[in-house]
N, C-alpha and C. Protein backbone atom coordinates (compact mmCIF):
# COMPACT_ATOMS: atom_id res chain seq x y z
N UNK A 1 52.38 -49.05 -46.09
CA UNK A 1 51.78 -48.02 -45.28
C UNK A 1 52.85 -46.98 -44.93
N UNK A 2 52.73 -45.35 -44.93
CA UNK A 2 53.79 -44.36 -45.05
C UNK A 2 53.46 -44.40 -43.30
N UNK A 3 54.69 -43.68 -43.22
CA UNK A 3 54.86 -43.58 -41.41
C UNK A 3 54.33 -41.60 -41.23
N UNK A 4 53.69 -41.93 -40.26
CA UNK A 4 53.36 -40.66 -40.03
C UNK A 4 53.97 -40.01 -38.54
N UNK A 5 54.61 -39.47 -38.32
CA UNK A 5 54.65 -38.50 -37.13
C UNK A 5 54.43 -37.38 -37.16
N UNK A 6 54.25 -37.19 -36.03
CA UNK A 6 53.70 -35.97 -36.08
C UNK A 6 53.29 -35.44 -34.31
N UNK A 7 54.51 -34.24 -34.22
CA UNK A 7 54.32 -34.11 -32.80
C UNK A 7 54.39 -32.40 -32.53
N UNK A 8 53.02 -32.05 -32.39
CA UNK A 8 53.29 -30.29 -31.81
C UNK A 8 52.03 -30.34 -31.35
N UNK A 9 52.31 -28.97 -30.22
CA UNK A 9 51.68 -28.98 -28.57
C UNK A 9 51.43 -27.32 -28.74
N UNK A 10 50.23 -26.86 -28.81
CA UNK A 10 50.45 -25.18 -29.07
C UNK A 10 49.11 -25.38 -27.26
N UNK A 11 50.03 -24.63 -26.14
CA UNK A 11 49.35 -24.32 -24.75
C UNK A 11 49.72 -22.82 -24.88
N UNK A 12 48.52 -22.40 -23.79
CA UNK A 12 48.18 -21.18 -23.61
C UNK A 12 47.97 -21.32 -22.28
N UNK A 13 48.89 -20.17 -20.74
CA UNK A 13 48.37 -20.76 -19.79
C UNK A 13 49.29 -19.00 -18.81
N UNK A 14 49.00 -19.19 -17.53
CA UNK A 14 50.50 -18.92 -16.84
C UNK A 14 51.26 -19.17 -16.22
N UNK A 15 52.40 -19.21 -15.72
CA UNK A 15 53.60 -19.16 -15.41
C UNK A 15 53.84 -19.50 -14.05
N UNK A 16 53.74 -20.67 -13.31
CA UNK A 16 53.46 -20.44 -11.87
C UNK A 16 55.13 -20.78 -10.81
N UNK A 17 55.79 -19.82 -11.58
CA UNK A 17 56.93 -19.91 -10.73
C UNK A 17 58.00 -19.13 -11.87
N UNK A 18 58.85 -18.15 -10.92
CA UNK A 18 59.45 -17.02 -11.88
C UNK A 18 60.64 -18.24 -12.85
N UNK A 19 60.54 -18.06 -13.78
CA UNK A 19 62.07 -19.20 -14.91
C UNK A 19 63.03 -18.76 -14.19
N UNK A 20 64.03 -19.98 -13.99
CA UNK A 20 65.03 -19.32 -14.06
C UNK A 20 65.98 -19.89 -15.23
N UNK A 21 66.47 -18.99 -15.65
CA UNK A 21 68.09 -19.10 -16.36
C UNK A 21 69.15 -20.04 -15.90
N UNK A 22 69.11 -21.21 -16.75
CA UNK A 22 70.65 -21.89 -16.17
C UNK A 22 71.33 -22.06 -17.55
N UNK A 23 72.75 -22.61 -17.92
CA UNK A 23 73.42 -22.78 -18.77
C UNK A 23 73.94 -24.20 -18.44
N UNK A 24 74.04 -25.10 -19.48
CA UNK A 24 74.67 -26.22 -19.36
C UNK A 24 76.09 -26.38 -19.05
N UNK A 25 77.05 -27.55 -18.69
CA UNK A 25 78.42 -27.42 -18.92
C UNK A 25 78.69 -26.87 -19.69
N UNK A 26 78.24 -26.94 -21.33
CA UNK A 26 78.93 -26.44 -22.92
C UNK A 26 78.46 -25.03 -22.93
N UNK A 27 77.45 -24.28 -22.32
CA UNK A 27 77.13 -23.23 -22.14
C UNK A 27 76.12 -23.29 -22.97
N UNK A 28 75.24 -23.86 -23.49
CA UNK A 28 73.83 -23.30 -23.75
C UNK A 28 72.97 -23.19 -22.62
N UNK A 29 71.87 -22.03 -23.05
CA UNK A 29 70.81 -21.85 -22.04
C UNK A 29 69.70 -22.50 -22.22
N UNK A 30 69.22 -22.35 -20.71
CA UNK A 30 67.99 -23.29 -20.64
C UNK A 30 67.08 -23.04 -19.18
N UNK A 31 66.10 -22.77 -19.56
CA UNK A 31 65.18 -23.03 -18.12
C UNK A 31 63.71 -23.94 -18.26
N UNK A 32 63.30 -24.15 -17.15
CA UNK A 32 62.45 -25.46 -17.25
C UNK A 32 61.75 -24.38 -16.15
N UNK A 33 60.42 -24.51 -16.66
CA UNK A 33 59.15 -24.25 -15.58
C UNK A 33 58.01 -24.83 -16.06
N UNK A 34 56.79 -24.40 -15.13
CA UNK A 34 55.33 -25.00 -15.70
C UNK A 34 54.22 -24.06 -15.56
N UNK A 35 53.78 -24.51 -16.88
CA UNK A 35 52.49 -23.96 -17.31
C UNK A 35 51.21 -23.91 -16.48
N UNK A 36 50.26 -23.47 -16.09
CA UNK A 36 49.25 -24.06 -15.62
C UNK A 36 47.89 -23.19 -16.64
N UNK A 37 47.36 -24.26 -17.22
CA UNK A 37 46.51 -24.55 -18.16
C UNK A 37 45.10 -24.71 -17.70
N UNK A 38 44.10 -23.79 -17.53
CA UNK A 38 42.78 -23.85 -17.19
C UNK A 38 42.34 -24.78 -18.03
N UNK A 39 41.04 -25.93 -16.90
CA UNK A 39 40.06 -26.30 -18.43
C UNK A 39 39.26 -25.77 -18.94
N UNK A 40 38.44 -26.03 -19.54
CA UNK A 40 36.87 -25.21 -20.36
C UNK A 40 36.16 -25.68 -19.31
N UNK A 41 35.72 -26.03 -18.34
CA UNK A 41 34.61 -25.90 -17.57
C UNK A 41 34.83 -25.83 -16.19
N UNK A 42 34.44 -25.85 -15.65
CA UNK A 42 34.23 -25.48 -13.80
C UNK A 42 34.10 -26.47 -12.95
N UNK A 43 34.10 -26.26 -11.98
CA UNK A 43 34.31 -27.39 -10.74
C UNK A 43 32.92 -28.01 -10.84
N UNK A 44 32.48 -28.93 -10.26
CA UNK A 44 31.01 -29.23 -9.70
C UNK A 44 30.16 -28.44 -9.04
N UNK A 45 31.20 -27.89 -8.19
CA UNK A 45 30.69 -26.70 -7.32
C UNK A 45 30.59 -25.28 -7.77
N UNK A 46 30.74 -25.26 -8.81
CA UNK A 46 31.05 -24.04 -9.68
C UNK A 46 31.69 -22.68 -9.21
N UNK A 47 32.93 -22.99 -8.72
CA UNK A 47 33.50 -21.84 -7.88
C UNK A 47 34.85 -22.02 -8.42
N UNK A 48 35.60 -22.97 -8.79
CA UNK A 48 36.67 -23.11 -9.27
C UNK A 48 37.37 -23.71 -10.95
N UNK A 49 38.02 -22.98 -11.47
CA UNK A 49 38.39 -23.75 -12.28
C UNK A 49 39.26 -24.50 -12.65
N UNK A 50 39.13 -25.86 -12.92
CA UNK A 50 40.81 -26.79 -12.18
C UNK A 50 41.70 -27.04 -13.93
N UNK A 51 42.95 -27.00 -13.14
CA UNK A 51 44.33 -27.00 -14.08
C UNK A 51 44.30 -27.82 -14.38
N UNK A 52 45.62 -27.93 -15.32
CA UNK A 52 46.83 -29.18 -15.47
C UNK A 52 47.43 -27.98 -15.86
N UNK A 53 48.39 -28.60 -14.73
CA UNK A 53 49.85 -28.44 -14.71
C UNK A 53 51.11 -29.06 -16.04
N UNK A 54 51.61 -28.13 -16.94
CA UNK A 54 52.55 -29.02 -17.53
C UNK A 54 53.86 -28.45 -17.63
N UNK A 55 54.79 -29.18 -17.72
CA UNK A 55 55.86 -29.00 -17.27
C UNK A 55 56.38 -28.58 -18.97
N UNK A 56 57.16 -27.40 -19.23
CA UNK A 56 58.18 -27.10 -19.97
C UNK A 56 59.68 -26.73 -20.00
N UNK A 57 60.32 -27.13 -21.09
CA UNK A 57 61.73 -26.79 -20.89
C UNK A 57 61.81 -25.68 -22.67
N UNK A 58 62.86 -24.88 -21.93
CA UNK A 58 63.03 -23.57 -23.69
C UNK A 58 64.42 -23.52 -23.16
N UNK A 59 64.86 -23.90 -24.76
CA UNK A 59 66.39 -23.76 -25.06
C UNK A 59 67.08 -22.55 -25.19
N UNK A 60 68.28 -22.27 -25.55
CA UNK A 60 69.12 -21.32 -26.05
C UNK A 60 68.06 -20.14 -26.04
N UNK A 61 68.05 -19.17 -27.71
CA UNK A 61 67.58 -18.00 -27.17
C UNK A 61 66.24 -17.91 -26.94
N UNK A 62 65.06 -18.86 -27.04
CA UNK A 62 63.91 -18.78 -26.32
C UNK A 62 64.36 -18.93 -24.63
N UNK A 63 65.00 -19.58 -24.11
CA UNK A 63 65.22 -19.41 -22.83
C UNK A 63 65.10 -18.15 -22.32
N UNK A 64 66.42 -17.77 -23.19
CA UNK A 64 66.67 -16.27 -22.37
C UNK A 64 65.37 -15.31 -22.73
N UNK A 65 64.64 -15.35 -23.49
CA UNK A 65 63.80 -14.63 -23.87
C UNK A 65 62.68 -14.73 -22.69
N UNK A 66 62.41 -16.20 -22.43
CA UNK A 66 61.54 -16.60 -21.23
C UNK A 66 61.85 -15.81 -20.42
N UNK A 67 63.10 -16.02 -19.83
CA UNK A 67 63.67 -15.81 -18.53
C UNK A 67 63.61 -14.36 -18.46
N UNK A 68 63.96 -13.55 -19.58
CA UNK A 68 63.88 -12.30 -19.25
C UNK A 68 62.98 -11.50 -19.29
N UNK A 69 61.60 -11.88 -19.66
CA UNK A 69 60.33 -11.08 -20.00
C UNK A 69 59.35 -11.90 -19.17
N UNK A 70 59.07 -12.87 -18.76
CA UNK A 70 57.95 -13.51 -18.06
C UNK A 70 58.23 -13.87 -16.69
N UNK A 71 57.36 -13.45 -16.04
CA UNK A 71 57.26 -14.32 -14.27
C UNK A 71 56.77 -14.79 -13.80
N UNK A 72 56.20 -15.31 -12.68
CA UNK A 72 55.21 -16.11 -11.66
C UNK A 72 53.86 -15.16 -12.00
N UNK A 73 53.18 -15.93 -12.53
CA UNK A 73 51.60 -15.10 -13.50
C UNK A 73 51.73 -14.24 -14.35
N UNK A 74 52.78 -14.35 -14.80
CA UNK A 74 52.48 -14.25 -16.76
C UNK A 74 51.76 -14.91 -17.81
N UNK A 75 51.12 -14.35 -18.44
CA UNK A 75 50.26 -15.84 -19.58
C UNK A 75 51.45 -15.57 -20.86
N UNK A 76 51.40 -16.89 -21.09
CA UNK A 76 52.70 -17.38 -21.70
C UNK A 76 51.79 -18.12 -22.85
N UNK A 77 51.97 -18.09 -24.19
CA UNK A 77 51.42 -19.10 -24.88
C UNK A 77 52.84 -19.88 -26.10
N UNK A 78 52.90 -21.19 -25.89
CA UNK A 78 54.30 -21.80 -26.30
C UNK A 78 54.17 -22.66 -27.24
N UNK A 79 54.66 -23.13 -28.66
CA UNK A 79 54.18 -24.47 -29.35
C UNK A 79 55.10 -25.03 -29.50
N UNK A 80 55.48 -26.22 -29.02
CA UNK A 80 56.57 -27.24 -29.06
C UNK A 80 56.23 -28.98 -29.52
N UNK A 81 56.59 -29.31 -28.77
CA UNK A 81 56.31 -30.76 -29.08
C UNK A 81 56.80 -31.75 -27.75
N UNK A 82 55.99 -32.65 -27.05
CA UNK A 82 56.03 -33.20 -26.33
C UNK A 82 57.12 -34.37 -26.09
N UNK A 83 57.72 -34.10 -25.07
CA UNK A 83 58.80 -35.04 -25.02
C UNK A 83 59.04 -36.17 -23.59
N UNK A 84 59.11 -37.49 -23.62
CA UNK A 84 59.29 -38.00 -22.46
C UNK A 84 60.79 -38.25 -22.33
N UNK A 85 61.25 -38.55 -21.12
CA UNK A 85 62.49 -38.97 -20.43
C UNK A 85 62.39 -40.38 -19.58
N UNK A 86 63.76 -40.87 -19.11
CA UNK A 86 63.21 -41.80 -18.20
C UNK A 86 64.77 -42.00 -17.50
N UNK A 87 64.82 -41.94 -16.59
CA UNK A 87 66.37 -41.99 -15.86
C UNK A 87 66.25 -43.24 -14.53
N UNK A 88 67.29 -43.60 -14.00
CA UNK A 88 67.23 -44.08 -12.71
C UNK A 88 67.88 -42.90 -11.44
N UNK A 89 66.75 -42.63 -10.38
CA UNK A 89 67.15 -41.52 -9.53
C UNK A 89 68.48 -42.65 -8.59
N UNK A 90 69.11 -41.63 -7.17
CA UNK A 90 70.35 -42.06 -6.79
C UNK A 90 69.86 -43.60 -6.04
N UNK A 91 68.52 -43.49 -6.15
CA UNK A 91 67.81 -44.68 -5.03
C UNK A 91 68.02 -46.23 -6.18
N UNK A 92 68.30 -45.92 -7.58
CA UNK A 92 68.03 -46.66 -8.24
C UNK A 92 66.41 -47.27 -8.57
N UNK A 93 65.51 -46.07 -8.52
CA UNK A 93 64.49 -46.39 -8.77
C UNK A 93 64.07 -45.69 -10.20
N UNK A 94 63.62 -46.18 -11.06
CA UNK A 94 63.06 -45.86 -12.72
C UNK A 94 62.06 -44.65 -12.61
N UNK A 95 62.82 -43.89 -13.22
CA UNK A 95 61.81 -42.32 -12.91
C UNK A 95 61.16 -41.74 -14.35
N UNK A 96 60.23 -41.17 -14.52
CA UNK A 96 59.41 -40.96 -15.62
C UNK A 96 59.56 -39.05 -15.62
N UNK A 97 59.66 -38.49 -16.84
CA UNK A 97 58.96 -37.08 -17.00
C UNK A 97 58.37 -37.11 -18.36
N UNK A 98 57.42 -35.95 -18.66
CA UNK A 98 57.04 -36.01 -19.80
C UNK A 98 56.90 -34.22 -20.00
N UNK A 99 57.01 -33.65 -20.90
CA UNK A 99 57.37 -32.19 -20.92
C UNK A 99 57.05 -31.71 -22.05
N UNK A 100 56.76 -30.25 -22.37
CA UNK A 100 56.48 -29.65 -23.31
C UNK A 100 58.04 -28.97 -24.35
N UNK A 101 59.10 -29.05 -24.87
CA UNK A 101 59.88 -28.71 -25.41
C UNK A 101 59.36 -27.31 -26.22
N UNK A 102 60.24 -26.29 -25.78
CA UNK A 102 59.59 -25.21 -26.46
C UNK A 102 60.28 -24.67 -27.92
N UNK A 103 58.78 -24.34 -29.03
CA UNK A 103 59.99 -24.04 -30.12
C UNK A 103 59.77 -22.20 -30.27
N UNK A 104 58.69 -21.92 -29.86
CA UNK A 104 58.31 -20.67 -30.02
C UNK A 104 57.65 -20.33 -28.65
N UNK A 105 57.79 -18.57 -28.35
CA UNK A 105 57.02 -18.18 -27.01
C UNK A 105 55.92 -16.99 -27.34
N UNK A 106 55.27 -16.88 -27.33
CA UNK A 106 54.72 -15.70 -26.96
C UNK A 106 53.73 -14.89 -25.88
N UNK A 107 53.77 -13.79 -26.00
CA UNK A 107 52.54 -13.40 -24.93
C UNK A 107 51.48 -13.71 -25.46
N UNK A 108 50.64 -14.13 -23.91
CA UNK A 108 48.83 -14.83 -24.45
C UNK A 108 48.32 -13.49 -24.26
N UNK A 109 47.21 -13.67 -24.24
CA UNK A 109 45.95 -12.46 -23.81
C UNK A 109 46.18 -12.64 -22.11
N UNK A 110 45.16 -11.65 -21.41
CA UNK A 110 45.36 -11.48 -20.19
C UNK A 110 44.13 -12.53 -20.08
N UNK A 111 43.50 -12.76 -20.96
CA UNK A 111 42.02 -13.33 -20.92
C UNK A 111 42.17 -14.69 -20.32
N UNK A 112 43.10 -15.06 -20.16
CA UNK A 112 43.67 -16.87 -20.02
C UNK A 112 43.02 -16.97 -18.81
């Protein structure tokens, strides 16, 4: 049996907090923000339409590209590939993330 992987994430959403720009010790760039992703349908009450929230990180020059053209309600559309982590915080308790890794950015429609 051949092994298959296969991992890419194409979201369309906006921006709910301005990127910021950081650089590592070695000096690459990087900022981490999140998406917020409407669903296709409406509340029960039909007045709202509810998110998910997902969390992304964009490297080197997609970073800076982020960082310098998009802000807090920009529609952002990104295709990467999903990535988890898992660390122990200072409490020594087992901590989970799971994130969108960005390989490409572009502007969405305003339509989002």
């Amino acid at each position: 049996m051949a092994n298959f992987n296969f991992n890419k994430v194409i979201i369309g959403g906006r921006i709910t907090a301005d990127p910021e720009l950081k650089n590592t010790p070695s000096g690459i760039s990087v900022t981490s923000f999140t998406i917020a992703v409407n669903r296709g349908y409406k509340s029960k009450n039909g007045e709202e339409t509810p998110a998910d929230f997902i969390n992304v990180t964009a490297w080197r020059q997609t970073a800076e590209f982020i960082s310098r053209y998009f802000k807090k309600g920009s529609s952002l559309c990104v295709t990467g590939s999903i990535q988890t982590r898992t660390w122990n915080d200072n409490t020594g308790a087992k901590r989970y993330a799971t994130e969108v890794v960005v390989d490409e950015a572009n502007y969405a429609a305003d339509e989002l």
